[in-house]
C-alpha atoms as a PDB file:
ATOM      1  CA  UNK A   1      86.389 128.795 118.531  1.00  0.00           C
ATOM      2  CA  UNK A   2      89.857 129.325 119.608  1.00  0.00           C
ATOM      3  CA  UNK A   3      91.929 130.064 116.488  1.00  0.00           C
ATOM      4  CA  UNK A   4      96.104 130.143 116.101  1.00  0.00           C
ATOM      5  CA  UNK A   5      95.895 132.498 112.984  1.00  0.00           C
ATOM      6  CA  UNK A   6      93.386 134.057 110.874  1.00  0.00           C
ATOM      7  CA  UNK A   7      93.647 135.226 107.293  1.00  0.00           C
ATOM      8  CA  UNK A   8      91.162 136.721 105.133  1.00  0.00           C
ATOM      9  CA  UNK A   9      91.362 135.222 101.682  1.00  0.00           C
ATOM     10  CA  UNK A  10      89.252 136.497  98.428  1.00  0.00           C
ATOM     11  CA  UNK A  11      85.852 138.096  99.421  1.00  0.00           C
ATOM     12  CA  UNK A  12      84.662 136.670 102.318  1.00  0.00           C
ATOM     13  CA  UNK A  13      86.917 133.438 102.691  1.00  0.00           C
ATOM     14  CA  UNK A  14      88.201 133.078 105.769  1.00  0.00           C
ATOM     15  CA  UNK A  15      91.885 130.499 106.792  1.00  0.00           C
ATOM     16  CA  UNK A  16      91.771 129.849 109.932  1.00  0.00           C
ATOM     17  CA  UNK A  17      94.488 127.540 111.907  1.00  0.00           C
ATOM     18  CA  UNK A  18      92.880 125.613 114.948  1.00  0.00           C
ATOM     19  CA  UNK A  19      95.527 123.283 115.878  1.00  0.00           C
ATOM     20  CA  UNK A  20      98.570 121.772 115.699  1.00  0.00           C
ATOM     21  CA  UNK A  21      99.687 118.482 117.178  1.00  0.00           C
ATOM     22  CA  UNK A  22     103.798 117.881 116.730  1.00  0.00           C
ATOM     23  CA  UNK A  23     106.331 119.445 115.855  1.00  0.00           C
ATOM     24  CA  UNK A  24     109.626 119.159 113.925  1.00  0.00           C
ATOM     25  CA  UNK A  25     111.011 117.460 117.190  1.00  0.00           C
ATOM     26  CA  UNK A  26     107.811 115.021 117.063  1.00  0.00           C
ATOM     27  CA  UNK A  27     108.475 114.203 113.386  1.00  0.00           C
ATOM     28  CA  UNK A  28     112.353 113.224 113.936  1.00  0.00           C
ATOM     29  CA  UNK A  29     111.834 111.157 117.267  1.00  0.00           C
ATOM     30  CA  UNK A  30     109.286 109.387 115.652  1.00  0.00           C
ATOM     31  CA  UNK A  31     111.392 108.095 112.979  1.00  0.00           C
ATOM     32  CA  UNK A  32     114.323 107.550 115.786  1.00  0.00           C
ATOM     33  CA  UNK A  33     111.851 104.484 117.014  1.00  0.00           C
ATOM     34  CA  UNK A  34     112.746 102.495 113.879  1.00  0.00           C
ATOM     35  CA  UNK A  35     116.013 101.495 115.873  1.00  0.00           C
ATOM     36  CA  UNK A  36     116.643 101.188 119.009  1.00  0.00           C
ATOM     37  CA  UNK A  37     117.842 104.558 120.512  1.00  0.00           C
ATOM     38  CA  UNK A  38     119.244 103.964 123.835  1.00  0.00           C
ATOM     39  CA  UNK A  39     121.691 101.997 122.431  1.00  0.00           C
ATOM     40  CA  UNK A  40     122.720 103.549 119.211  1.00  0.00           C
ATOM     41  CA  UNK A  41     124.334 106.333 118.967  1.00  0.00           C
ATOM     42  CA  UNK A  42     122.618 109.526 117.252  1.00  0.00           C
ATOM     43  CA  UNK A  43     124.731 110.544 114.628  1.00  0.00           C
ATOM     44  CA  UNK A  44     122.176 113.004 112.803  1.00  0.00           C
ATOM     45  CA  UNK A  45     121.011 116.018 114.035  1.00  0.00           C
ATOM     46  CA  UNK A  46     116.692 116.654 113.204  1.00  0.00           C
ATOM     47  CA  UNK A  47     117.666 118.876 110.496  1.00  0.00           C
ATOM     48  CA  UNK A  48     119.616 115.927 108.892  1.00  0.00           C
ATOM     49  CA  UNK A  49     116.897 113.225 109.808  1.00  0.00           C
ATOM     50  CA  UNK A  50     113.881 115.246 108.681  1.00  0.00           C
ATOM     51  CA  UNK A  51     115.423 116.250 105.169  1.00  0.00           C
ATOM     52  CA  UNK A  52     116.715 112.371 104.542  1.00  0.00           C
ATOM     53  CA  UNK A  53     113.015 111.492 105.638  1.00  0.00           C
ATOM     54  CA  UNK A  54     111.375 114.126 103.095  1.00  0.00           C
ATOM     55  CA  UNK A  55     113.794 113.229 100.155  1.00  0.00           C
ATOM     56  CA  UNK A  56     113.724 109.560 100.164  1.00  0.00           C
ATOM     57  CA  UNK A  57     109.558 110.045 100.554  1.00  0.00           C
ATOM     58  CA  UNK A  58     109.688 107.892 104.172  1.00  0.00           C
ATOM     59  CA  UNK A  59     106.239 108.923 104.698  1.00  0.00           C
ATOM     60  CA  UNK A  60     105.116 107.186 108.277  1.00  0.00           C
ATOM     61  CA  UNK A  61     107.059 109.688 110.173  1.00  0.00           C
ATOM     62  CA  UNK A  62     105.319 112.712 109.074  1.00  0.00           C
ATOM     63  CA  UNK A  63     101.846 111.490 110.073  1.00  0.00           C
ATOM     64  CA  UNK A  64     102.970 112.053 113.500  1.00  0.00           C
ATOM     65  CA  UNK A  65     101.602 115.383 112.611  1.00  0.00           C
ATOM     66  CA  UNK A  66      98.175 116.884 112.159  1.00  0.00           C
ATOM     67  CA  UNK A  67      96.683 120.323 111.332  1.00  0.00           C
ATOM     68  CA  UNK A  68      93.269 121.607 111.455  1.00  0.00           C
ATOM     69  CA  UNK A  69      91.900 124.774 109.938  1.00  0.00           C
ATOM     70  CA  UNK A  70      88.223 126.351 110.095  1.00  0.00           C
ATOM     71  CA  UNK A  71      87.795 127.224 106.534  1.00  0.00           C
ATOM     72  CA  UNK A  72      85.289 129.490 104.964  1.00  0.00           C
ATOM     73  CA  UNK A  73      85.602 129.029 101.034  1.00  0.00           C
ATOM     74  CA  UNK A  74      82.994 129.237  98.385  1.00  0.00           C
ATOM     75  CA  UNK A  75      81.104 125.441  97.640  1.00  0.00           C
ATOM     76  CA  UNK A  76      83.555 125.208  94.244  1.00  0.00           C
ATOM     77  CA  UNK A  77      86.752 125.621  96.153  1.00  0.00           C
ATOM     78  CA  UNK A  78      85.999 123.303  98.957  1.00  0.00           C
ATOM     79  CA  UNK A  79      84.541 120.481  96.334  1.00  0.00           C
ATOM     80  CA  UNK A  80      88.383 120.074  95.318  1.00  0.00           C
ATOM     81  CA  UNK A  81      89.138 119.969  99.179  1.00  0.00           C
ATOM     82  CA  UNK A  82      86.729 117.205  98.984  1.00  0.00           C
ATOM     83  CA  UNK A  83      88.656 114.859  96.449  1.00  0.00           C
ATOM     84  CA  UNK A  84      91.633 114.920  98.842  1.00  0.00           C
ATOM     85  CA  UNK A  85      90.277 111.826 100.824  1.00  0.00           C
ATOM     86  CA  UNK A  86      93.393 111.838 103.180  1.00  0.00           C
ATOM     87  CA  UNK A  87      92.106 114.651 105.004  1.00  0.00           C
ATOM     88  CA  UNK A  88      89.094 114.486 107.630  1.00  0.00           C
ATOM     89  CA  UNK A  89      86.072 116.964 107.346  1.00  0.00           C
ATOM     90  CA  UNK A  90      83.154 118.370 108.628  1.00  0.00           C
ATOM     91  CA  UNK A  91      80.970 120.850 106.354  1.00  0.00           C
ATOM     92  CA  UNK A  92      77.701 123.221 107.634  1.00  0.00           C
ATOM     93  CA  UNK A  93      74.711 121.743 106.751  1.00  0.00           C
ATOM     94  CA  UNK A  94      72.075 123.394 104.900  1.00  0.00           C
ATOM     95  CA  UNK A  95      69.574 120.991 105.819  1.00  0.00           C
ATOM     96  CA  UNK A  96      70.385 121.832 109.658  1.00  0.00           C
ATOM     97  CA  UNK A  97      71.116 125.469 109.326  1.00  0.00           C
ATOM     98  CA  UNK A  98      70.113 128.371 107.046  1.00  0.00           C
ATOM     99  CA  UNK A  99      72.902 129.598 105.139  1.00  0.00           C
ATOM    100  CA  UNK A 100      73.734 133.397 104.140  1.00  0.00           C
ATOM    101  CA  UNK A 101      74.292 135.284 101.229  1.00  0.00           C
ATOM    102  CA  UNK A 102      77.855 135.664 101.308  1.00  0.00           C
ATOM    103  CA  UNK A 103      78.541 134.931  97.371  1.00  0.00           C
ATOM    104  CA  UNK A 104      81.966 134.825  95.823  1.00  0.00           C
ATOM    105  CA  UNK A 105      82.288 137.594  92.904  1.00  0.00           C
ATOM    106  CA  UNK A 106      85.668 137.304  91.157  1.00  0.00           C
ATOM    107  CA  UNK A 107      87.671 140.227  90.912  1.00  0.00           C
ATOM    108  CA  UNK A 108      88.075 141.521  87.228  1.00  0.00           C
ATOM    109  CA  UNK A 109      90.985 140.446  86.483  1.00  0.00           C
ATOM    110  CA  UNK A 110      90.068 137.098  87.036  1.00  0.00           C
ATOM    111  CA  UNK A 111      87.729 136.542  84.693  1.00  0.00           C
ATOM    112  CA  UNK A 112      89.650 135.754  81.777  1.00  0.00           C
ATOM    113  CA  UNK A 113      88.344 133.847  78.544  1.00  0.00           C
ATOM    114  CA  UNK A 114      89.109 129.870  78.725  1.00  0.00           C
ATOM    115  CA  UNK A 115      92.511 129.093  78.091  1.00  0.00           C
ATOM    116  CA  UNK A 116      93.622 127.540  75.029  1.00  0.00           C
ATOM    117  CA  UNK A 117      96.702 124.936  76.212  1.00  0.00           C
ATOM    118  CA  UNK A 118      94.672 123.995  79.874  1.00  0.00           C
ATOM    119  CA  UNK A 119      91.547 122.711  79.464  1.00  0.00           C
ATOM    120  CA  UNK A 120      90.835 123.182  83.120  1.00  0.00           C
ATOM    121  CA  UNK A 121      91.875 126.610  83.121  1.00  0.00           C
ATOM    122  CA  UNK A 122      91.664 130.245  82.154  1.00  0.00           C
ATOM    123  CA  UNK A 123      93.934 132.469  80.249  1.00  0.00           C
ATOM    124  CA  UNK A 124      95.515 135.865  81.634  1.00  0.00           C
ATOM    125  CA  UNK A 125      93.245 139.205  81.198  1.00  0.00           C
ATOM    126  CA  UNK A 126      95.842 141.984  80.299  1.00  0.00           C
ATOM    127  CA  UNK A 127      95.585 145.159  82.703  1.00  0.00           C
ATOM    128  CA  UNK A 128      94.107 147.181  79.684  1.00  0.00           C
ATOM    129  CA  UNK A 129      91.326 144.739  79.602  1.00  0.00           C
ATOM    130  CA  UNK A 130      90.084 144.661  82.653  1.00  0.00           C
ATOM    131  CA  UNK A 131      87.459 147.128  83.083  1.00  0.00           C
ATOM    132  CA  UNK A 132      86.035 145.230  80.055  1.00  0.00           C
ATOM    133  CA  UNK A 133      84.893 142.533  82.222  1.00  0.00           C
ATOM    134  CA  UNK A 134      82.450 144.631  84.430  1.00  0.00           C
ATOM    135  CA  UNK A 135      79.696 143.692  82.497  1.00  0.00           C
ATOM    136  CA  UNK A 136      80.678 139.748  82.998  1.00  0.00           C
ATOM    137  CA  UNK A 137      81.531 140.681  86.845  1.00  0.00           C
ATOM    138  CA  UNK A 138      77.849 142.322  87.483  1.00  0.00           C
ATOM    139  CA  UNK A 139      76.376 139.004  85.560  1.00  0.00           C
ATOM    140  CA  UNK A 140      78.079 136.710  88.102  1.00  0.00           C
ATOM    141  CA  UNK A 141      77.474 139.379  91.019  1.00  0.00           C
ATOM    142  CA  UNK A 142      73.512 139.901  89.997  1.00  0.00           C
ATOM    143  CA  UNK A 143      72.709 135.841  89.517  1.00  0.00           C
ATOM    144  CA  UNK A 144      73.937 135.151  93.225  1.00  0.00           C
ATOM    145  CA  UNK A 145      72.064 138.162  94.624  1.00  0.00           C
ATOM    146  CA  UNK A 146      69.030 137.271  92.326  1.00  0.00           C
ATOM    147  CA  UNK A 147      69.242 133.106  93.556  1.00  0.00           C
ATOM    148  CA  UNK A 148      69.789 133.891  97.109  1.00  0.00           C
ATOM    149  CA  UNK A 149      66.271 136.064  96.636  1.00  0.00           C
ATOM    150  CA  UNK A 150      64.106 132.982  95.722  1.00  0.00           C
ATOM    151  CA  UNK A 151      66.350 130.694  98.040  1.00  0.00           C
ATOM    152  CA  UNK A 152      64.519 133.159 101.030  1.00  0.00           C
ATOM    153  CA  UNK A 153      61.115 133.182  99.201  1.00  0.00           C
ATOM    154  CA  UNK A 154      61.153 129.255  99.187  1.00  0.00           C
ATOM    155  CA  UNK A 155      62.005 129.711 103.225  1.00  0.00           C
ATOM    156  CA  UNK A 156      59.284 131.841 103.350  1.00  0.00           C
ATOM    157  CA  UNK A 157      56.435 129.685 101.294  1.00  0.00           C
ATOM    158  CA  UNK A 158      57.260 126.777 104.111  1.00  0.00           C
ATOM    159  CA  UNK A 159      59.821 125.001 101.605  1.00  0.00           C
ATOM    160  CA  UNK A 160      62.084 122.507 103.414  1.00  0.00           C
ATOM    161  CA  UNK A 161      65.885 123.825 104.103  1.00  0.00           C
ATOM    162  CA  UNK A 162      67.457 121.012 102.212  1.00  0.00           C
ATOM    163  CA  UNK A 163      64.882 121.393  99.326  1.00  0.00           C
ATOM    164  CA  UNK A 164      65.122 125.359  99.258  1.00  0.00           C
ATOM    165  CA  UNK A 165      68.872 125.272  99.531  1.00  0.00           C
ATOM    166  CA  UNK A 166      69.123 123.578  95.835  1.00  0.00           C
ATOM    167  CA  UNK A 167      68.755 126.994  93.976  1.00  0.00           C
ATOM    168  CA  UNK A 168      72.546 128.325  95.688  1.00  0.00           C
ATOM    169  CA  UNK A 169      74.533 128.541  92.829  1.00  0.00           C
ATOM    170  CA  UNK A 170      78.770 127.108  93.461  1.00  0.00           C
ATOM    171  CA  UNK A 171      79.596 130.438  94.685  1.00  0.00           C
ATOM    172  CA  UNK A 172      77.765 130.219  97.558  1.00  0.00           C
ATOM    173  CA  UNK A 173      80.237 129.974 101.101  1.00  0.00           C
ATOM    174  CA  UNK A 174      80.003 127.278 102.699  1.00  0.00           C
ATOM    175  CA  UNK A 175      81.805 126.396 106.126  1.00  0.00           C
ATOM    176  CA  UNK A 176      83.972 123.383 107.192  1.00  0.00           C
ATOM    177  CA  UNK A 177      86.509 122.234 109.867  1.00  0.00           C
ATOM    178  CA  UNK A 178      89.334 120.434 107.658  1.00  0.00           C
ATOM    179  CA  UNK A 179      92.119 118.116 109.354  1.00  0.00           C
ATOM    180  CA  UNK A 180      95.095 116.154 108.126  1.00  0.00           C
ATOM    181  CA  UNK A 181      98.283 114.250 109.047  1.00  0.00           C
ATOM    182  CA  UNK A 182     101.665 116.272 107.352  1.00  0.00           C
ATOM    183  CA  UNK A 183     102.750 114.368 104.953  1.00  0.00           C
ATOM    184  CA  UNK A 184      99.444 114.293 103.338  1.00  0.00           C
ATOM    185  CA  UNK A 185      98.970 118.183 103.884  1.00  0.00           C
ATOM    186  CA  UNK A 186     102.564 118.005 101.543  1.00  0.00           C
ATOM    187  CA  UNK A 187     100.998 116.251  99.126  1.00  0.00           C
ATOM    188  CA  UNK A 188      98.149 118.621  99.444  1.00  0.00           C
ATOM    189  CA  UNK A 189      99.856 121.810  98.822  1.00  0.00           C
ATOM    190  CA  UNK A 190     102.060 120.007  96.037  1.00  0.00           C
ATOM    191  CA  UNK A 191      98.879 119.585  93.874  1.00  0.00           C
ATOM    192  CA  UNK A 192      97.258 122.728  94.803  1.00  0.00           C
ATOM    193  CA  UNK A 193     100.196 125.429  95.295  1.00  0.00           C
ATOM    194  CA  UNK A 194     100.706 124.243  91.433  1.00  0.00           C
ATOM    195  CA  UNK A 195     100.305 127.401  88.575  1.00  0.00           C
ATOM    196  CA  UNK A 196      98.170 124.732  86.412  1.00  0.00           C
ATOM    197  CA  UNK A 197      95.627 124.662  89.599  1.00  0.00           C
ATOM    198  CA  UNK A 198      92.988 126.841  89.835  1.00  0.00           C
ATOM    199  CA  UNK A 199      93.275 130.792  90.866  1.00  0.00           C
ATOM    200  CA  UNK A 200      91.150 130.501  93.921  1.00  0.00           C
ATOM    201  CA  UNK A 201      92.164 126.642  95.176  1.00  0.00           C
ATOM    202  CA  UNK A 202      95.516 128.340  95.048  1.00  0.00           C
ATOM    203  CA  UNK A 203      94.818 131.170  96.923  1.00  0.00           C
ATOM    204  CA  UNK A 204      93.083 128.980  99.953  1.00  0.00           C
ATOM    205  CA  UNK A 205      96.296 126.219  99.856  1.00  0.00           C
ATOM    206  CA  UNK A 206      98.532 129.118  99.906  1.00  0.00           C
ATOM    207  CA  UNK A 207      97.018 130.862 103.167  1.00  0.00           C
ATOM    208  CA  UNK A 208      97.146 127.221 104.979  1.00  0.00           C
ATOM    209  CA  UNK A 209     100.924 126.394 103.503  1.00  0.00           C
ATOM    210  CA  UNK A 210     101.748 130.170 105.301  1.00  0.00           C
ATOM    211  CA  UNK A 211      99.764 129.086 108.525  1.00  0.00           C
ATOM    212  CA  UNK A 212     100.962 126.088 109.189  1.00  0.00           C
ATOM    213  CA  UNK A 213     105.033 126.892 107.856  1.00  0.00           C
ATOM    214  CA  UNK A 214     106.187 128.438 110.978  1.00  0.00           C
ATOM    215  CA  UNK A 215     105.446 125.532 113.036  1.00  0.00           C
ATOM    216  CA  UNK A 216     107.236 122.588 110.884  1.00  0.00           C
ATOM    217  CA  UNK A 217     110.167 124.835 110.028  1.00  0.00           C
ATOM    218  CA  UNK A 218     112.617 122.423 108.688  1.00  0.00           C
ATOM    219  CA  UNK A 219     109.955 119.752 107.252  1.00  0.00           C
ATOM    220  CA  UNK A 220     109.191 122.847 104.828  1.00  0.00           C
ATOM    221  CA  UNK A 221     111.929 123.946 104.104  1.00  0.00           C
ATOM    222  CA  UNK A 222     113.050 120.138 102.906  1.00  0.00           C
ATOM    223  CA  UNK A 223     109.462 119.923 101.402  1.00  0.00           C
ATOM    224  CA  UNK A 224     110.462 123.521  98.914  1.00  0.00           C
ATOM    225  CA  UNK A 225     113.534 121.799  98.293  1.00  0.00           C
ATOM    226  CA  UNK A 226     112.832 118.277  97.899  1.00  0.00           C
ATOM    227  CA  UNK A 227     109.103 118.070  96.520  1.00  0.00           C
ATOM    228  CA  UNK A 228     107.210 122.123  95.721  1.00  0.00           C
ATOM    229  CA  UNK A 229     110.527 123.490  93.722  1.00  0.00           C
ATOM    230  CA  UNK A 230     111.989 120.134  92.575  1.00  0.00           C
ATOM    231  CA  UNK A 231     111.793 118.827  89.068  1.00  0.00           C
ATOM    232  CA  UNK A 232     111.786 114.437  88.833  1.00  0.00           C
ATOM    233  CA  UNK A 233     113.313 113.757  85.357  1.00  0.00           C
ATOM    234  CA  UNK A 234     111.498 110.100  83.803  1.00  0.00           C
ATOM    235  CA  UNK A 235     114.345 107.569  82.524  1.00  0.00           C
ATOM    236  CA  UNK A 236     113.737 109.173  79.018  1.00  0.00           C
ATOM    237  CA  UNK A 237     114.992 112.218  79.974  1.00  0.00           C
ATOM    238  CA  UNK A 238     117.612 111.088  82.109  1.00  0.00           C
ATOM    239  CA  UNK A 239     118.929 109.575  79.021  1.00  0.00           C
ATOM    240  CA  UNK A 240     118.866 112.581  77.106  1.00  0.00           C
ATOM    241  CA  UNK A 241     120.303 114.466  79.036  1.00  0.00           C
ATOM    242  CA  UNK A 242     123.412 111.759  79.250  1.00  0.00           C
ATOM    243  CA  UNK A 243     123.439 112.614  75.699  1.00  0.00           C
ATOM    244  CA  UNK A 244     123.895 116.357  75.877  1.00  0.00           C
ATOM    245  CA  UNK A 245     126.269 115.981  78.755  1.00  0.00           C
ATOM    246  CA  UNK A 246     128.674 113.551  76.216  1.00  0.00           C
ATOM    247  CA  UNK A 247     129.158 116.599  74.003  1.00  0.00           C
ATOM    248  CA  UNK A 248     130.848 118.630  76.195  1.00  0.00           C
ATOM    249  CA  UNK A 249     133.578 117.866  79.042  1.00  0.00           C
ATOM    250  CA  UNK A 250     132.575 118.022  82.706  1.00  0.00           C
ATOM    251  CA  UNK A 251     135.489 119.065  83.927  1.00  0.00           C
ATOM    252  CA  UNK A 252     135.398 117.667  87.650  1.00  0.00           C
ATOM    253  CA  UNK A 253     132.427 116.500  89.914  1.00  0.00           C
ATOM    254  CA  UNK A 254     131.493 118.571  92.301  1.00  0.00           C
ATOM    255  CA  UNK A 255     133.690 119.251  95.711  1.00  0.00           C
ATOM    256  CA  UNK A 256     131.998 118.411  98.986  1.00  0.00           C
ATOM    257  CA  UNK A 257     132.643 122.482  99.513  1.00  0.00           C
ATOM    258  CA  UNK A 258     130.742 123.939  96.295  1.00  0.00           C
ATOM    259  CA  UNK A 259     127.848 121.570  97.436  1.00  0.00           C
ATOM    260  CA  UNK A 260     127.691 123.073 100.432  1.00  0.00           C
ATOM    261  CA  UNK A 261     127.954 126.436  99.302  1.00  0.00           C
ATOM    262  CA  UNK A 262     124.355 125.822  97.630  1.00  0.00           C
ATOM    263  CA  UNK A 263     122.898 124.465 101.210  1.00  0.00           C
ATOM    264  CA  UNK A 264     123.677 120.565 100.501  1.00  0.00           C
ATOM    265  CA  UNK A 265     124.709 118.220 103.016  1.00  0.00           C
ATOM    266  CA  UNK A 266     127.107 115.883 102.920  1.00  0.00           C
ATOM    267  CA  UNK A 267     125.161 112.538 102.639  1.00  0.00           C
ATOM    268  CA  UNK A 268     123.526 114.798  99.388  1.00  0.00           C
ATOM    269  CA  UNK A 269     127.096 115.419  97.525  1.00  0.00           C
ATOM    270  CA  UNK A 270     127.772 111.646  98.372  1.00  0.00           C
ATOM    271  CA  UNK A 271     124.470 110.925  96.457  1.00  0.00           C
ATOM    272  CA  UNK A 272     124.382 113.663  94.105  1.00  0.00           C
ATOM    273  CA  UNK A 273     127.712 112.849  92.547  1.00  0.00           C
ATOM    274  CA  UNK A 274     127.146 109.175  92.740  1.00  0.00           C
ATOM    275  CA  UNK A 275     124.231 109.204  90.454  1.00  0.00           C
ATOM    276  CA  UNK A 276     126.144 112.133  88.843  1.00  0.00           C
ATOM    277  CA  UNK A 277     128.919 109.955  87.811  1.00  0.00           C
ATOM    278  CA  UNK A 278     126.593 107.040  86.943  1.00  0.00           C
ATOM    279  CA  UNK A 279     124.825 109.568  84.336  1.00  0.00           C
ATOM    280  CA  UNK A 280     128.628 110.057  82.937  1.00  0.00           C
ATOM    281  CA  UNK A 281     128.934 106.274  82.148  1.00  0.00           C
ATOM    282  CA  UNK A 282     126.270 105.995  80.001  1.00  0.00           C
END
């Protein structure tokens, strides 16, 4: 199949971008249609539009555009691919096809003891530690090679393909073809580009967020800014924070020119200060 990019990702994992429909252009226009363009005047340029559309979470837009990968990920990693119902899939069957031994073996210094404030995840293995875990690393390594061995023998003693293919163990690499609009892909990455998510989801989400990037410049870039390295403070801690601000003098809002010196535009000084200054009144 025809393929945009390819990047190889753990072991044998493969990223693969098929397509792309839209563009930033696609996104912008599309929100234009909410009024009636030939006869009002455009007073925002796409940049603008797109990072107003991404900050106020006006969704619709960004469906305008789709991706779709060819992914190659072990069965664990595309289970949590699974739960994102959003997205549109289409797996390798093992009833159809017979699948191979690619198994995923974690490297070393991955296979840390279970962590003791995530209950999902696993601590850090320090460098000195990590030759200590090639006993736990041939364990993993020897149980795929040894299930793969009676997964053939079943093939061999005339065992159905969907019966025989129950032995695999989660490691196993399975195949799929994975599409989805933008703004759910956002949502997507948000979840899984997380620290608290796990090591290899990461990885995977990571290859597709650098895939698809250069081809939605400016919805990124207001996605980093807006939604992947933004902090949303609940109405408890927006009142603290009043709180600690009343014990010390702010000694002048910001200008329209310092907030632009950090990349803000005007309409987000206007809004900044005005929720700014209704903090201040508390």
């Amino acid at each position: 199949m025809e393929k945009i990019t390819e990047t190889r990702v753990l072991d044998h994992g493969v990223v693969a971008l098929l397509e792309i429909m839209g563009s930033d252009k696609t996104i912008a226009d599309s929100a234009r249609i909410s009024y009636n363009k030939e006869s009002t005047k455009q007073t925002s340029t796409d940049e603008q539009l797109i990072r107003y559309l991404v900050r106020h979470r006006h969704t619709s837009p960004l469906e305008m555009g789709i991706v779709r990968f060819y992914l190659k990920l072990p069965i664990f990693v595309a289970r949590q691919l699974v739960r994102h119902r959003t997205a549109s899939l289409n797996e390798v069957s093992g009833r159809y096809s017979e699948l191979p031994d690619d198994m995923y073996v974690p490297d070393r210094s991955q296979l840390g003891s279970q962590s003791t404030d995530n209950k999902q995840g696993r601590a850090a293995v320090d460098d000195d530690d990590v030759d200590a875990y090639a006993y736990h690393q041939n364990i993993i390594e020897q149980a795929g090679t040894d299930a793969y061995e009676e997964y053939q023998w079943l093939l061999q003693q005339s065992v159905s393909r969907e019966i025989s293919r129950i032995v695999l163990p989660l490691a196993t690499y399975t195949e799929m073809i994975w599409s989805c609009d933008v703004h759910n892909f956002l949502h997507f990455l948000k979840l899984r580009l997380d620290p608290h998510a796990q090591y290899e989801m990461r990885v995977f989400a990571q290859a597709m967020h650098d895939a698809v990037e250069p081809h939605f410049p400016i919805v990124f870039k207001a996605f980093n800014d807006y939604i992947l390295h933004a902090h949303t403070l609940s109405a408890a801690e927006l009142n603290l924070l009043s709180k600690l601000l009343q014990n010390s003098e702010v000694e002048h809002l910001p200008t329209l020119d310092e907030a632009q010196q950090l990349g803000m535009s005007t309409r987000e000084h206007t809004e900044f200060t005005t929720w700014l200054e209704s903090l201040l009144k508390r």
